[in-house]
C-alpha atoms as a PDB file:
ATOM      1  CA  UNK A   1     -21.098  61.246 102.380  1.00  0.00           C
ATOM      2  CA  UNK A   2     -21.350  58.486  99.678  1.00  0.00           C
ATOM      3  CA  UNK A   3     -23.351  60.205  96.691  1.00  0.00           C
ATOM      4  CA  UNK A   4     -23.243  57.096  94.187  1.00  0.00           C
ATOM      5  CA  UNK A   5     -24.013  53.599  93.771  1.00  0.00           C
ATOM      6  CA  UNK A   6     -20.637  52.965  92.864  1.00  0.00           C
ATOM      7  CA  UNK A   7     -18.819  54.094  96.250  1.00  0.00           C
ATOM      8  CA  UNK A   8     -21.563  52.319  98.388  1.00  0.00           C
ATOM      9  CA  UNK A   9     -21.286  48.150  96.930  1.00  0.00           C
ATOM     10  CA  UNK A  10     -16.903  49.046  97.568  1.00  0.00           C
ATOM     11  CA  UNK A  11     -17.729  50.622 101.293  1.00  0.00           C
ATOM     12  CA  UNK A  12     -20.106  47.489 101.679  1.00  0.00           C
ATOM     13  CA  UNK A  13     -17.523  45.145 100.295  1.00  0.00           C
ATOM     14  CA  UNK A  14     -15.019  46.587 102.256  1.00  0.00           C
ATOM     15  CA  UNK A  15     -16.624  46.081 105.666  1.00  0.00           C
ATOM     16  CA  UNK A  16     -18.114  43.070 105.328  1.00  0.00           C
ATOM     17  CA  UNK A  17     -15.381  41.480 103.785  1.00  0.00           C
ATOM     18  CA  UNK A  18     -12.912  42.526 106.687  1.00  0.00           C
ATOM     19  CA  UNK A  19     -15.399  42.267 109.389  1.00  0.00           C
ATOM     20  CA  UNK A  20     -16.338  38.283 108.359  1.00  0.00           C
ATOM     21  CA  UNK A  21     -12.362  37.814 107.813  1.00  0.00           C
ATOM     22  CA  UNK A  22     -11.118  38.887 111.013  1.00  0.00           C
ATOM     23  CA  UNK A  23     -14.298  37.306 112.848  1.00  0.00           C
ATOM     24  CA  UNK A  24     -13.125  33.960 110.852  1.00  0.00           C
ATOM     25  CA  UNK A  25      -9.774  33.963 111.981  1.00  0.00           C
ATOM     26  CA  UNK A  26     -10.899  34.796 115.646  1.00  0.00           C
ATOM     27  CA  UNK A  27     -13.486  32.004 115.429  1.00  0.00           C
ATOM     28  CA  UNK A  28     -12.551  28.670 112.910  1.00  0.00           C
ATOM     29  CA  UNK A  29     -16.362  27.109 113.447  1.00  0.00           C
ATOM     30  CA  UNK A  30     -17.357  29.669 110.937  1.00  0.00           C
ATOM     31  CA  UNK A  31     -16.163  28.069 107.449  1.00  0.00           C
ATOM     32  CA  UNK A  32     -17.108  24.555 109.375  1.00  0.00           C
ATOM     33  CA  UNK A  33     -20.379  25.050 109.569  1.00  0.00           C
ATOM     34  CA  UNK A  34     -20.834  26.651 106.086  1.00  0.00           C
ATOM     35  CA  UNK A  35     -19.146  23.429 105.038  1.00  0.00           C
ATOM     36  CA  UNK A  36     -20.952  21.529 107.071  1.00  0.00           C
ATOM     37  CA  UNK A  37     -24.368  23.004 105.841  1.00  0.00           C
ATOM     38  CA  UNK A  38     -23.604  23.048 101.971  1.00  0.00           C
ATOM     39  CA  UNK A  39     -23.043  19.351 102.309  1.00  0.00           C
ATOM     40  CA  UNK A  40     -25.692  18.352 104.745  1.00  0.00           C
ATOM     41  CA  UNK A  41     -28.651  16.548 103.413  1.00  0.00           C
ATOM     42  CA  UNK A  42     -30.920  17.144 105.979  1.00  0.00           C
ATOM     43  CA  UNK A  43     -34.030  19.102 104.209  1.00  0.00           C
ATOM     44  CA  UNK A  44     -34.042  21.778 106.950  1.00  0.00           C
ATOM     45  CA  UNK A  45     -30.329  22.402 106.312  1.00  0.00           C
ATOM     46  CA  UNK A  46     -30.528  22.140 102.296  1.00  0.00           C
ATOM     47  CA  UNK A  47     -33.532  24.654 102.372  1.00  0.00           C
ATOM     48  CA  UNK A  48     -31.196  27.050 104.228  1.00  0.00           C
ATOM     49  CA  UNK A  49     -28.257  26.527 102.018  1.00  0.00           C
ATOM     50  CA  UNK A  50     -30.405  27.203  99.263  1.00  0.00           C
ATOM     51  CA  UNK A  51     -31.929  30.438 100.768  1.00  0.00           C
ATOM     52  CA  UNK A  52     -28.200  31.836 101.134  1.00  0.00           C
ATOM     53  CA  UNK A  53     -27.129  30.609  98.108  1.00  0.00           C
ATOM     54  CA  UNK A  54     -29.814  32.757  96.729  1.00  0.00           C
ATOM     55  CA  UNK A  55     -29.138  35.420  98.586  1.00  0.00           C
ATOM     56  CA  UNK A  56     -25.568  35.452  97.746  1.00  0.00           C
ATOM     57  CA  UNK A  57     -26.173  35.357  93.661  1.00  0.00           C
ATOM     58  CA  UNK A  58     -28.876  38.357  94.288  1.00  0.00           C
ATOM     59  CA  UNK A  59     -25.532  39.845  96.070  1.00  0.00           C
ATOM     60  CA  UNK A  60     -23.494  39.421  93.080  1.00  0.00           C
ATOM     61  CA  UNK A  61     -26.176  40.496  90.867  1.00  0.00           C
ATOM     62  CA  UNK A  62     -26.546  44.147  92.456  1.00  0.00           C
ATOM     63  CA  UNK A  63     -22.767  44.338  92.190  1.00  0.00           C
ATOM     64  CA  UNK A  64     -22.186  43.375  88.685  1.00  0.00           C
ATOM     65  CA  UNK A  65     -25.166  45.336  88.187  1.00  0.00           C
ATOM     66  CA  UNK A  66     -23.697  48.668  89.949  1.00  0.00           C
ATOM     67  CA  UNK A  67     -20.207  48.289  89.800  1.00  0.00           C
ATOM     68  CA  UNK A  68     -19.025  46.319  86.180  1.00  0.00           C
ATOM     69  CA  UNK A  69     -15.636  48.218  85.930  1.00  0.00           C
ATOM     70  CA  UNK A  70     -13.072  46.219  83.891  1.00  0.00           C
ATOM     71  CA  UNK A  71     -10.142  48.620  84.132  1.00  0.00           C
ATOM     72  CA  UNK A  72      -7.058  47.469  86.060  1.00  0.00           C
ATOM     73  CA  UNK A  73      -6.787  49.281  89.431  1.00  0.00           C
ATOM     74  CA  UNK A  74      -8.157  47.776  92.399  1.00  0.00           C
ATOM     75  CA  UNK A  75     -12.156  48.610  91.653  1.00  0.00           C
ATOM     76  CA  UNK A  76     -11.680  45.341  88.874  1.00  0.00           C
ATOM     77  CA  UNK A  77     -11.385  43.372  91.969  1.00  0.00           C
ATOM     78  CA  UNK A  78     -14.885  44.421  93.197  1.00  0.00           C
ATOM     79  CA  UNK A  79     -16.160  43.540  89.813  1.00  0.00           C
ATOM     80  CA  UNK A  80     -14.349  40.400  89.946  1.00  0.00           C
ATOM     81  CA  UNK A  81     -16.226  39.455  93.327  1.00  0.00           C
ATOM     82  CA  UNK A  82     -19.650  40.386  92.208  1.00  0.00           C
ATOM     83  CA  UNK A  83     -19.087  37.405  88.682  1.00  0.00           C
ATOM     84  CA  UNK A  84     -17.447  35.232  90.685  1.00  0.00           C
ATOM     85  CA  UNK A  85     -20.562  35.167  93.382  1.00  0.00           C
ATOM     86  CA  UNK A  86     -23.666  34.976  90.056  1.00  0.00           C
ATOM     87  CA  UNK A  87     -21.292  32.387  88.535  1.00  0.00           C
ATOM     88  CA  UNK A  88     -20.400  30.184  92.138  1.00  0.00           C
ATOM     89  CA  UNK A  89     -23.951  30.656  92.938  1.00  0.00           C
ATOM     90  CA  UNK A  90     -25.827  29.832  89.685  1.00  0.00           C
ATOM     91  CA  UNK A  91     -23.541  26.189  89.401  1.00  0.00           C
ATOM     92  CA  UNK A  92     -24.058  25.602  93.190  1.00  0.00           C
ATOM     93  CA  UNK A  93     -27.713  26.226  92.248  1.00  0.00           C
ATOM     94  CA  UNK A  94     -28.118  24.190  89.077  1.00  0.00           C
ATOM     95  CA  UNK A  95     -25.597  21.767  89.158  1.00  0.00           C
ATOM     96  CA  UNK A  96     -25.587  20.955  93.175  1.00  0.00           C
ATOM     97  CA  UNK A  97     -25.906  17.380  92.662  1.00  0.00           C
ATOM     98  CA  UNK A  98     -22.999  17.362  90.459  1.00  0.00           C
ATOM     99  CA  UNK A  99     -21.014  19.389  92.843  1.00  0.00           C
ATOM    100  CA  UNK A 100     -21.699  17.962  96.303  1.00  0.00           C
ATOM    101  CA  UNK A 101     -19.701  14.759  95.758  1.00  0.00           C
ATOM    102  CA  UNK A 102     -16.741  16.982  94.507  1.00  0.00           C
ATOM    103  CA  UNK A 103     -17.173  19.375  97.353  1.00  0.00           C
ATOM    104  CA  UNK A 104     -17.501  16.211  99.868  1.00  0.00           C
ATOM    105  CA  UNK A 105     -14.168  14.349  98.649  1.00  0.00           C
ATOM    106  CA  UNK A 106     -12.179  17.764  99.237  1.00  0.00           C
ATOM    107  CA  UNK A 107     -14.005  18.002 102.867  1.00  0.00           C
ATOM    108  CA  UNK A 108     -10.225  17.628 104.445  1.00  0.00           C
ATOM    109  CA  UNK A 109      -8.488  20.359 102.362  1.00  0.00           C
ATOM    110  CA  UNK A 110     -11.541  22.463 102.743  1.00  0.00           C
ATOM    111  CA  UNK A 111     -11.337  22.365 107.002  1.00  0.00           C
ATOM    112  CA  UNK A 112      -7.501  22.254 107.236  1.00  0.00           C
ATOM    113  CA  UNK A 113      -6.242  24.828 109.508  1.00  0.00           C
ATOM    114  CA  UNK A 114      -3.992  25.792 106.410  1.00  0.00           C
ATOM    115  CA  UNK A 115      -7.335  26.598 104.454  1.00  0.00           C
ATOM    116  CA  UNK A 116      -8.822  28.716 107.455  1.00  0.00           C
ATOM    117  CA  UNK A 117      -6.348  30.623 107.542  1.00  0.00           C
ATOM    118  CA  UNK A 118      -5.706  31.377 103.996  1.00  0.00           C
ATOM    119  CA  UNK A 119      -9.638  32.016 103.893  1.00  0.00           C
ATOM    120  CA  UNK A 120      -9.247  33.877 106.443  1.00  0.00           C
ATOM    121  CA  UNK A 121      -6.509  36.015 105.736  1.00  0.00           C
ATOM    122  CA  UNK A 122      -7.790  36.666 101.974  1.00  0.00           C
ATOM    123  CA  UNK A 123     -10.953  38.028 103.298  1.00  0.00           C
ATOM    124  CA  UNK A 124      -9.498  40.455 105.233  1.00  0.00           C
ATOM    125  CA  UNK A 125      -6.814  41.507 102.433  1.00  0.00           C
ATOM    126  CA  UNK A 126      -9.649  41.995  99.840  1.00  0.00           C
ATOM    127  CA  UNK A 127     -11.767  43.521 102.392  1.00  0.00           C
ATOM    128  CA  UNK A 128      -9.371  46.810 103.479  1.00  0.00           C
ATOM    129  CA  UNK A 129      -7.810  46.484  99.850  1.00  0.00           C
ATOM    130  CA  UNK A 130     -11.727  47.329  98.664  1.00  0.00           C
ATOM    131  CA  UNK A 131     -11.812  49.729 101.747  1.00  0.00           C
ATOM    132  CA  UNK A 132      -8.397  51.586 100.636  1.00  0.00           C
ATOM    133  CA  UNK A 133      -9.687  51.848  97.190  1.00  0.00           C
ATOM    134  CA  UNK A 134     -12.915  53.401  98.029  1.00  0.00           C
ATOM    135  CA  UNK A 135     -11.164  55.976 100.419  1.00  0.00           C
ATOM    136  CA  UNK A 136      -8.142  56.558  97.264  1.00  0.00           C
ATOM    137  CA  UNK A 137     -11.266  57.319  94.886  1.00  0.00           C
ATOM    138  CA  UNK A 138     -13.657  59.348  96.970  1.00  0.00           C
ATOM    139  CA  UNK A 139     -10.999  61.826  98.195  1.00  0.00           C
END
């Protein structure tokens, strides 16, 4: 049974890391159509990325927020996750305009089967690395 904070945001890590990892490499769509929706100007589509977006920084707040361990071991990389959502989040946020044409002129490295399955692939890694650690500390 997971009796702190602290064990539940690396179990939820853990799963939902592997689980989106091994559905991306299963299905490729998946990281085209969050490209594909980040860089859409349709006002439908840029209301949605904006509602993830802010879910996603509220994500990385909770984590930094429950789990800010800086000691090397496998937990920093939890830790590392949660700041590098807030801080992704926050300049996709405030600086979107900025970002966009960046994001657009790197639209063919982004969709390259090379990049899926890197994406892929590191997802999964992090995800039963997170998964490992949390089993290695609760036992």
């Amino acid at each position: 049974m997971i009796t702190d904070h602290y064990s539940l945001v690396e179990l939820v890590l853990g799963i939902g890391f592997t689980l989106w990892g091994v559905s991306s490499l299963f299905n490729k769509n998946i990281l085209k159509s969050h490209i594909h929706l980040f860089l859409s100007d349709e006002e439908t589509h840029e209301t949605i990325s904006y509602l993830v977006t802010t879910m996603f920084l509220i994500l990385g707040a909770i984590i930094i927020s429950v789990h800010n361990d800086w000691y090397v071991g496998l937990s920093l990389i939890t830790t590392i996750i949660g700041w590098a959502l807030v801080i992704k989040c926050f300049l996709w946020l405030s600086f979107r305009k900025f970002l966009k044409p960046t994001v657009k002129n790197m639209k063919n490295i982004l969709l390259s089967k090379w990049m899926h399955l890197g994406y892929s692939s590191a997802l999964v890694i992090l995800g039963l690395a997170t998964l490992w650690n949390h089993v290695y500390l609760s036992v």
